[in-house]
Structure formats: C-alpha cells, structure tokens
Protein backbone atom coordinates (compact mmCIF):
# COMPACT_ATOMS: atom_id res chain seq x y z
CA UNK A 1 -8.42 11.10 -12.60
CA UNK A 2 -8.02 8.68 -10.11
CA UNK A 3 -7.98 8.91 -6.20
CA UNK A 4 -4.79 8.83 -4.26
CA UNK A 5 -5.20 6.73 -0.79
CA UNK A 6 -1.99 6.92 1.28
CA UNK A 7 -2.10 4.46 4.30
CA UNK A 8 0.06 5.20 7.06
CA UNK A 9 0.68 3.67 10.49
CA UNK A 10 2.04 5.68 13.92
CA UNK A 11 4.90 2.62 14.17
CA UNK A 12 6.33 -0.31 12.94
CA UNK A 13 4.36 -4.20 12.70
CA UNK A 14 0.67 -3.04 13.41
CA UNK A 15 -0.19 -4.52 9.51
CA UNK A 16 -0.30 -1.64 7.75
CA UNK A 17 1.43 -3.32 4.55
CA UNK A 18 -0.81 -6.53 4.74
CA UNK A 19 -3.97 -4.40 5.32
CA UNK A 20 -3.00 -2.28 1.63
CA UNK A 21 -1.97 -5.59 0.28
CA UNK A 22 -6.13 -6.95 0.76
CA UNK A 23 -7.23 -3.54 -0.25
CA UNK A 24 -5.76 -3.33 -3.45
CA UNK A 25 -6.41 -6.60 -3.85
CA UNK A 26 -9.91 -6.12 -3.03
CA UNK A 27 -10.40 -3.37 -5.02
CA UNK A 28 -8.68 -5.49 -7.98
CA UNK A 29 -11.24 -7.93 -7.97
CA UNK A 30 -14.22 -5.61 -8.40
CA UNK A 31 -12.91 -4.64 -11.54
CA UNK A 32 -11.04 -1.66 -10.70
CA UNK A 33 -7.47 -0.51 -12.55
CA UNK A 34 -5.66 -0.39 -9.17
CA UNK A 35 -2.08 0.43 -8.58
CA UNK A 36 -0.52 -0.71 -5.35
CA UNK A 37 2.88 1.99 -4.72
CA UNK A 38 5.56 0.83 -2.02
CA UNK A 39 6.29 4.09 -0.93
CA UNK A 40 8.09 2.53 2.64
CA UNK A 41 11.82 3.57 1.20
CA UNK A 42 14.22 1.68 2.36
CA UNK A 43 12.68 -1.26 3.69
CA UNK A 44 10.72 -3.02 1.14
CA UNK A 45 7.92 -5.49 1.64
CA UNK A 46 4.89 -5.03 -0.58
CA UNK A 47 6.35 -7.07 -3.20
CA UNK A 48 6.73 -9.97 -0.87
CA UNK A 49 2.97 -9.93 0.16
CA UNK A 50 1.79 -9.69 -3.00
CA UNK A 51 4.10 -12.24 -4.34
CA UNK A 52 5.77 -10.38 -6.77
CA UNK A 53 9.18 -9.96 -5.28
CA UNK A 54 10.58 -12.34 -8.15
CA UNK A 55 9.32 -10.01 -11.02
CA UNK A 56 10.46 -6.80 -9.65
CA UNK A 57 13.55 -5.82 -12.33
CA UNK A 58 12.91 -1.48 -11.68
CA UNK A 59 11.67 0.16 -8.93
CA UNK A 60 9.94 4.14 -8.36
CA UNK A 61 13.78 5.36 -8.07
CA UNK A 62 14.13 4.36 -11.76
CA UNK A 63 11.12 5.86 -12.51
CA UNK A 64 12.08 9.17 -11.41
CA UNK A 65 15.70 9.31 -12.69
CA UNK A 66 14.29 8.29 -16.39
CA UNK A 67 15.93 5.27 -16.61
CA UNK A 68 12.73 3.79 -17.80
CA UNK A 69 8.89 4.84 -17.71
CA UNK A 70 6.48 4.26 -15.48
CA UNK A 71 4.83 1.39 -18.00
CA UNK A 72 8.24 -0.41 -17.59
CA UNK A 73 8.76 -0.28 -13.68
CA UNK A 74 5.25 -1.21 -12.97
CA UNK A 75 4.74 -5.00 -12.26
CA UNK A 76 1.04 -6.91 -13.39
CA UNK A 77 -0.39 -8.89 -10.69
CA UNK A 78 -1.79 -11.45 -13.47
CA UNK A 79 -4.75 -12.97 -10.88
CA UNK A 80 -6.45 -9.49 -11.31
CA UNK A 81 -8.04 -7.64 -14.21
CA UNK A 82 -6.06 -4.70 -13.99
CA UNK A 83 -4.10 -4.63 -10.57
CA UNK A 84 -0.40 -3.40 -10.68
CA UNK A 85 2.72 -2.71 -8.62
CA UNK A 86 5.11 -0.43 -7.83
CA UNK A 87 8.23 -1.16 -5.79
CA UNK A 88 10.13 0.89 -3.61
CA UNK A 89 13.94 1.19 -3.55
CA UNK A 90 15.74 -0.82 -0.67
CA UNK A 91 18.59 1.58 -0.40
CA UNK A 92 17.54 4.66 1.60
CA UNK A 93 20.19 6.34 0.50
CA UNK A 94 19.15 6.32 -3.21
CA UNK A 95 15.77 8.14 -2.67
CA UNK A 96 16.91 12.05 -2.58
CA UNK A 97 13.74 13.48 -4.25
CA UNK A 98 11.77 16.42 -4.15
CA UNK A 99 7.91 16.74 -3.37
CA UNK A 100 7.07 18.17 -7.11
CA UNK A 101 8.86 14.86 -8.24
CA UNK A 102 7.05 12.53 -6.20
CA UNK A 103 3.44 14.73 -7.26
CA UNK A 104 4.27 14.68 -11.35
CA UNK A 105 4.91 10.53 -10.31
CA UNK A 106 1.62 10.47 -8.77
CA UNK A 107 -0.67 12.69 -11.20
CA UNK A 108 0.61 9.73 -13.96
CA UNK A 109 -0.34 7.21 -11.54
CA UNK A 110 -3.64 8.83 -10.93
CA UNK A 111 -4.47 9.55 -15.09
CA UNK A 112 -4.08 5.88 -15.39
CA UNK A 113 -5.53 4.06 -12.65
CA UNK A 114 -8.70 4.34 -10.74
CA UNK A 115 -7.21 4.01 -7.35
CA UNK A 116 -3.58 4.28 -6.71
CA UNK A 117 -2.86 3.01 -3.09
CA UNK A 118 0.51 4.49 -1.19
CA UNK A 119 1.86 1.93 1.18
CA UNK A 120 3.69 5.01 3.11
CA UNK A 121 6.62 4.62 6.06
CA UNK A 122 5.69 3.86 9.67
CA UNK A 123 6.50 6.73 11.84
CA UNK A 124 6.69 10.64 11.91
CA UNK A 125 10.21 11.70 9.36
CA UNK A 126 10.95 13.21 5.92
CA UNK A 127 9.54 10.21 4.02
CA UNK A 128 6.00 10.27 5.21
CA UNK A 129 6.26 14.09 4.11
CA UNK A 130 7.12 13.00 0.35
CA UNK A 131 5.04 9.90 0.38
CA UNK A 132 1.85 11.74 1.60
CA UNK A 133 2.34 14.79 -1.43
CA UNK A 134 -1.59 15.13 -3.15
CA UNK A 135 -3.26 12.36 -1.24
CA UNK A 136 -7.12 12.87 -1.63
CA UNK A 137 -7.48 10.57 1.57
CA UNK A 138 -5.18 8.99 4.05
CA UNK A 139 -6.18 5.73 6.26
CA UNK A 140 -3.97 5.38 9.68
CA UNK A 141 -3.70 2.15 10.95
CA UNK A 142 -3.21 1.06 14.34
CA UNK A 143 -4.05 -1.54 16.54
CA UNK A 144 -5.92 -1.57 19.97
CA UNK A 145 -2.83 -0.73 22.00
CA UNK A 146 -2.52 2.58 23.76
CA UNK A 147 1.31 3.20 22.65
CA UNK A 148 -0.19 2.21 19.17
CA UNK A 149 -3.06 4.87 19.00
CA UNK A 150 -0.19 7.76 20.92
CA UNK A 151 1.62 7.10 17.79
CA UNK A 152 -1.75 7.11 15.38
CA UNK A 153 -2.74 10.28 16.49
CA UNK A 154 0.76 11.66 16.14
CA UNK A 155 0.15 11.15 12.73
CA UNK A 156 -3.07 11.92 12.14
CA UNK A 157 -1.93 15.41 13.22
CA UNK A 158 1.16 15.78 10.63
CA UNK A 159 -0.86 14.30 8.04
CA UNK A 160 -3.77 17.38 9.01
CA UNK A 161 -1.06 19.87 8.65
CA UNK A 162 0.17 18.85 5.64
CA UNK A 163 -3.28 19.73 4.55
CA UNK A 164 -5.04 16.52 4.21
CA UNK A 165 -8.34 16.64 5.34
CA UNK A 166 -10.10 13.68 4.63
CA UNK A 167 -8.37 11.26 7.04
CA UNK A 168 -9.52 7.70 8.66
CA UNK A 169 -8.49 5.07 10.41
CA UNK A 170 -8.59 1.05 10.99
CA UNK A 171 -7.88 -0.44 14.34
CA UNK A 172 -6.26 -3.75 12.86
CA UNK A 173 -5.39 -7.01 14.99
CA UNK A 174 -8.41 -6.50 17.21
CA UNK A 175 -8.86 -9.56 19.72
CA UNK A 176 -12.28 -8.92 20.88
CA UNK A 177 -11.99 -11.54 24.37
CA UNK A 178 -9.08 -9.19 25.24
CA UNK A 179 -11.30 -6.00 25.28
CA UNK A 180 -14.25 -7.45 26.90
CA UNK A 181 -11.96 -8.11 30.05
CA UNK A 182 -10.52 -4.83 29.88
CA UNK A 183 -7.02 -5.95 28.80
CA UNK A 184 -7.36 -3.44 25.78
CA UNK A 185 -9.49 -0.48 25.37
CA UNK A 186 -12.73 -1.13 23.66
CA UNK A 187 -13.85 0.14 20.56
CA UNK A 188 -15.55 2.78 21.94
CA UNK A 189 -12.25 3.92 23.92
CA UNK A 190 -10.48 4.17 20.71
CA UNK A 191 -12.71 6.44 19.20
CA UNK A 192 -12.63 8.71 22.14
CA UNK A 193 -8.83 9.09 21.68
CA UNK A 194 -9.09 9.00 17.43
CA UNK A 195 -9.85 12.62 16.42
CA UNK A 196 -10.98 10.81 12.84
CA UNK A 197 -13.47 8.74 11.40
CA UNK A 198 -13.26 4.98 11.84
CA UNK A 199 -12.74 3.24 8.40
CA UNK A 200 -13.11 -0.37 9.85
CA UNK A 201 -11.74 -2.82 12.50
CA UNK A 202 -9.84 -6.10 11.23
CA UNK A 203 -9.63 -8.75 13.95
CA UNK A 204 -6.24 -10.53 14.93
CA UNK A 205 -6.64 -13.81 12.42
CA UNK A 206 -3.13 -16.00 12.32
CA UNK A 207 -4.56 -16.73 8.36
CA UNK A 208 -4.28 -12.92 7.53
CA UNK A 209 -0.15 -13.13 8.48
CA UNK A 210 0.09 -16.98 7.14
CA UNK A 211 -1.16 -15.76 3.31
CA UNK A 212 0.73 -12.85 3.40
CA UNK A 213 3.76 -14.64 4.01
CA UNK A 214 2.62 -17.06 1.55
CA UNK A 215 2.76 -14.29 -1.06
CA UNK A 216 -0.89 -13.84 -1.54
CA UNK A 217 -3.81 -11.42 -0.05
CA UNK A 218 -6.21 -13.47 2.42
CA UNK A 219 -9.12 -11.60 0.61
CA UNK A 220 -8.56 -14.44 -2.59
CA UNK A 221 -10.23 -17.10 -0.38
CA UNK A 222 -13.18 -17.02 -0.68
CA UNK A 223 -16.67 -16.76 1.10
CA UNK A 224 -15.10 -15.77 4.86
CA UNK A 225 -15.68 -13.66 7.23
CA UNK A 226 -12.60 -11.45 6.49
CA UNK A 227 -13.20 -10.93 2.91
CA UNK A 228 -16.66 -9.68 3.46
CA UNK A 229 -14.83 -7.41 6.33
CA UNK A 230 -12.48 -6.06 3.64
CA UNK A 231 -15.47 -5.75 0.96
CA UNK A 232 -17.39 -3.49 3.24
CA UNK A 233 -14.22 -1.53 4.13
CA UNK A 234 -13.51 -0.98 0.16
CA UNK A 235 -17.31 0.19 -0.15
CA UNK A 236 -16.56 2.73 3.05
CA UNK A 237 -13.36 3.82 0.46
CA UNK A 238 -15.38 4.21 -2.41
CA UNK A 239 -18.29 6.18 -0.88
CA UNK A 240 -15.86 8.34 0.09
C-alpha cells in the first residue's frame, strides 16, 4: 500500500500548491507511481501548475458519485514515468461527502500508487477534516511570517487531534537577508514556535512562481540549487 501525504497550509498564498506541485513532481522523476489529489474544493489550481488544466474532462466528485472510475478521472502527466492527477471540483457546493467516502477514495489511491499526495484547503473548516481522513503524514507549510506560523500551528493542532501523528513542516518563501536583519524571525525562531519537525526550508525564488504559472514544476530544470533542495526534501519524505 502506498503512503498518504496530505499538505496543508494555516492560510491562503504561502505556496502550498506549488510546493506539492515539485514534490510530486520530484517524486515522479525518481521513478515512483505518484498521484497528485486536488483536494482544495472549490477553488481549483493544481491542474494549472501542473499544466494539465486542458485535459481535465472528470474530477474526484465524479469519482465518488460513480459516474466513472477512478482510472477514468485520473489525468497522466506524460513527462513522468508514472505521475498522475486528480482534480478537484470548482463548485463547493457539489462536494457533500462523507469521511468513509473520501477513505474508500483514498485506500484505491493508495493500492495503486506509491505515494498519493493531498493538496488539502488553506485554513481551519470542514474540508481540511475530509481531506486529512487516513493520512500516514501531513506537511504544514508556512512561510517566515509570524501571522503565517499563528495560523501553522493552528493547524498543526487540528491535524494532532484528528489523530495524525506524524506531522512536519516547510517554512517556504524564506528570504534569508530579511532574517539576518531581524525583519523576520530566523530559522531558529520558527522552530521555537513549531511544535513539529522541520521537513525543509524553500527560499523566496521569482523562478519557482514564473514555472508554475508557466504550467510546469521548477524541479524539471535541471542541475539548480532548488531541485537539489526539493531532492533532499523528497529523501526527508521517504525516510520517513
């Protein structure tokens, strides 16, 4: 069976879509069946950084009203061996689902693929409850902003009482000039206020934003300092 990885973020725009975009992608290139699932109901975005938005015909909500199998819905990302997607729905309304639904979805997922990445909401509601159902481990992002890590730690605390207990995080859009002149807290002051393991730290890089707008992961350039970043972040996952 494969492992479930739900990635989560405390609010909105801290890169928590782009940063499961390079891991999947990441993971993808090592050989690994991956399956990348927009779980962020409502307001869909996956598809666009991976630039698949154009061969998206069915979505999870057709999954799990039977219109058509899983097979059919999922989407091949054709510049990996075996890397696929899943969309999400962009009508909230649609998604009226029950956690055994969204867990029989996910044990598929997980007989089929070797790592089955959750790209969950932003924010503390009923969504993150049903996206986060059977996660083995779940990887908070944030960014080095005090109102950012607040809002982490808020959810690093649901996610614990759902009864996750292998939990992480990744301080994303680090500017390291800013910290050393106190303008943001340091490393080191993040992981006094993080409760959790630190997965990684991804520094503030306009090329990161400019490829995922583009449609593709940054991690497909080659020989940079980011991919190797991502690489030993998907070798933290894996050990894991």
């Amino acid at each position: 069976m494969g492992k479930l990885i739900f990635i989560s973020s405390g609010k909105g725009g801290v890169g928590k879509s782009i940063f499961a975009a390079n891991l999947g992608a990441t993971l993808g290139e090592r050989g690994l069946r991956v399956a990348l699932v927009d779980m962020n109901i409502g307001l869909r975005n996956l598809d666009i950084y991976m630039g698949l938005e154009n061969k998206v015909v069915f979505d999870v909500t057709d999954v799990l009203n039977g219109v058509v199998p899983l097979e059919k819905a999922l989407v091949r990302d054709k510049r990996f061996q075996a890397t696929w997607l899943l969309a999400t729905t962009q009508r909230k309304e649609k998604f009226q689902y029950e956690e055994e639904q969204i867990k029989d979805l996910y044990s598929e997922l997980r007989s089929k693929f070797d790592y089955v990445i959750i790209d969950g909401p932003a924010g503390v509601n009923n969504e993150l409850r049903l996206a986060s159902v059977s996660a083995d481990l779940a990887v908070i992002v944030t960014t080095p902003e005090y109102v950012s890590l607040r809002d982490a730690d808020m959810i690093d605390q649901t996610i614990r009482a759902r009864g996750i207990s292998r939990r992480v995080y990744i301080v994303n859009k680090v500017n390291k000039s800013f910290m050393r002149v106190g303008v943001l807290p340091t490393v080191e002051q993040i992981t006094n206020i993080m409760k959790i393991p630190l997965l990684g730290v991804v520094q503030h890089d306009d090329a990161i934003h400019f490829a995922a707008n583009a449609g593709y992961p940054i991690v497909l350039q080659k020989g940079n300092y980011i991919e190797r970043n991502f690489g030993k972040i998907a070798d933290r996952i894996i050990g894991l």
